[in-house]
Protein backbone atom coordinates (compact mmCIF):
# COMPACT_ATOMS: atom_id res chain seq x y z
CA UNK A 1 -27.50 -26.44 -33.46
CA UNK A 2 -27.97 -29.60 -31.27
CA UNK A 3 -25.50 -28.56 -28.33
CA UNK A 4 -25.65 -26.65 -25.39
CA UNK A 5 -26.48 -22.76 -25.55
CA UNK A 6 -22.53 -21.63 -24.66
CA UNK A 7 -19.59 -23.24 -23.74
CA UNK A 8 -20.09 -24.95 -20.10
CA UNK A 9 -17.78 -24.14 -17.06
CA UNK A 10 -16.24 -26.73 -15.93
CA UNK A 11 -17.50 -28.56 -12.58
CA UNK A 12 -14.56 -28.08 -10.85
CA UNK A 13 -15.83 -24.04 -11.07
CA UNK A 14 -18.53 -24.52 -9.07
CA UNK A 15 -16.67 -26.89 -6.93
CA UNK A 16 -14.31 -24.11 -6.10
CA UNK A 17 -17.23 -21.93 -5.15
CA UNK A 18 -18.51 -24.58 -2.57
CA UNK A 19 -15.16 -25.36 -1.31
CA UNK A 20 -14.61 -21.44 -0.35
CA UNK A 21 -17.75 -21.32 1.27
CA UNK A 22 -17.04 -24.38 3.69
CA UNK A 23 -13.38 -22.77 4.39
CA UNK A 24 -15.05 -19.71 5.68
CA UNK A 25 -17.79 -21.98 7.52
CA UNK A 26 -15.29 -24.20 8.90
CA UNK A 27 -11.47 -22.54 8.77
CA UNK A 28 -8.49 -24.50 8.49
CA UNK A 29 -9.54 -27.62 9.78
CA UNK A 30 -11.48 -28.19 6.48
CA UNK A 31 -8.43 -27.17 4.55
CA UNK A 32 -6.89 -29.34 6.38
CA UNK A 33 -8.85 -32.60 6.05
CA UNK A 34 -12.71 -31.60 4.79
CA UNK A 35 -14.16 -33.53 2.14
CA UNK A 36 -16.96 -33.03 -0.18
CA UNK A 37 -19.47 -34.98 -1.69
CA UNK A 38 -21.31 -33.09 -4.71
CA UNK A 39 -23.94 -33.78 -7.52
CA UNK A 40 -24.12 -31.50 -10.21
CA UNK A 41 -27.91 -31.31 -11.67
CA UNK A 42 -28.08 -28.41 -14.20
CA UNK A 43 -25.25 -27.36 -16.65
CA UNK A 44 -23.23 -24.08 -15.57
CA UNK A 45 -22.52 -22.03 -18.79
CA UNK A 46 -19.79 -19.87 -19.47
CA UNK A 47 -20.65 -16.34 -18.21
CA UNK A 48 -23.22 -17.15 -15.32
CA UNK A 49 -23.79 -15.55 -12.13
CA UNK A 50 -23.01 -18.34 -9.45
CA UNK A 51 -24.06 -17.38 -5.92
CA UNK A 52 -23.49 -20.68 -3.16
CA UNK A 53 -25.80 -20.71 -0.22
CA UNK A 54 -25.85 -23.38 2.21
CA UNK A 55 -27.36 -24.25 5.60
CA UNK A 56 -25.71 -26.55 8.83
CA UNK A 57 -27.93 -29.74 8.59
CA UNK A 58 -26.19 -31.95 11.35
CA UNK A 59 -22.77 -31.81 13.45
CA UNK A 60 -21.39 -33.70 15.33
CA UNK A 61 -18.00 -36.06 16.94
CA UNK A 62 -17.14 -38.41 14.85
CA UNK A 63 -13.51 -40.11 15.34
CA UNK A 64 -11.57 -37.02 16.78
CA UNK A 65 -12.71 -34.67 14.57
CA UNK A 66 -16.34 -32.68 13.60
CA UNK A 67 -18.51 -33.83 11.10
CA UNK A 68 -20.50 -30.94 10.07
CA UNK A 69 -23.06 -31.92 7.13
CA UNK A 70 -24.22 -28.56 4.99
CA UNK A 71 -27.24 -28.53 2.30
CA UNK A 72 -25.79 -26.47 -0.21
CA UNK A 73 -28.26 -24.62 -3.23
């Protein structure tokens, strides 16, 4: 009665969504050594319809290697 309206997915779900979507962006060099930073503002419930968009916000040299910041929604 007081919980949520189905069980939730996990965050590591939608994590796995995100992370697919920067391996296509980016190939194996985010496999390789990409990180992620992510805040999770709405509950995903079991059963939803997840669809990850994101946009290129900056890029650029940092130490040897790209750093490509993406806005994800």
């Amino acid at each position: 009665e007081k919980g949520f309206r189905a069980p939730l997915a996990q965050a590591m779900m939608s994590t796995a969504y995100v992370s697919e979507m920067m391996t296509r962006l980016l190939g194996a060099g985010f496999v390789k050594g990409g990180a992620m930073s992510m805040a999770f503002i709405k509950p995903v419930y079991a059963g939803d319809r997840l669809t990850v968009h994101g946009v290129v916000k900056d890029k650029r040299q940092e130490d040897g290697a790209t750093r490509v910041v993406v806005e994800v929604w």
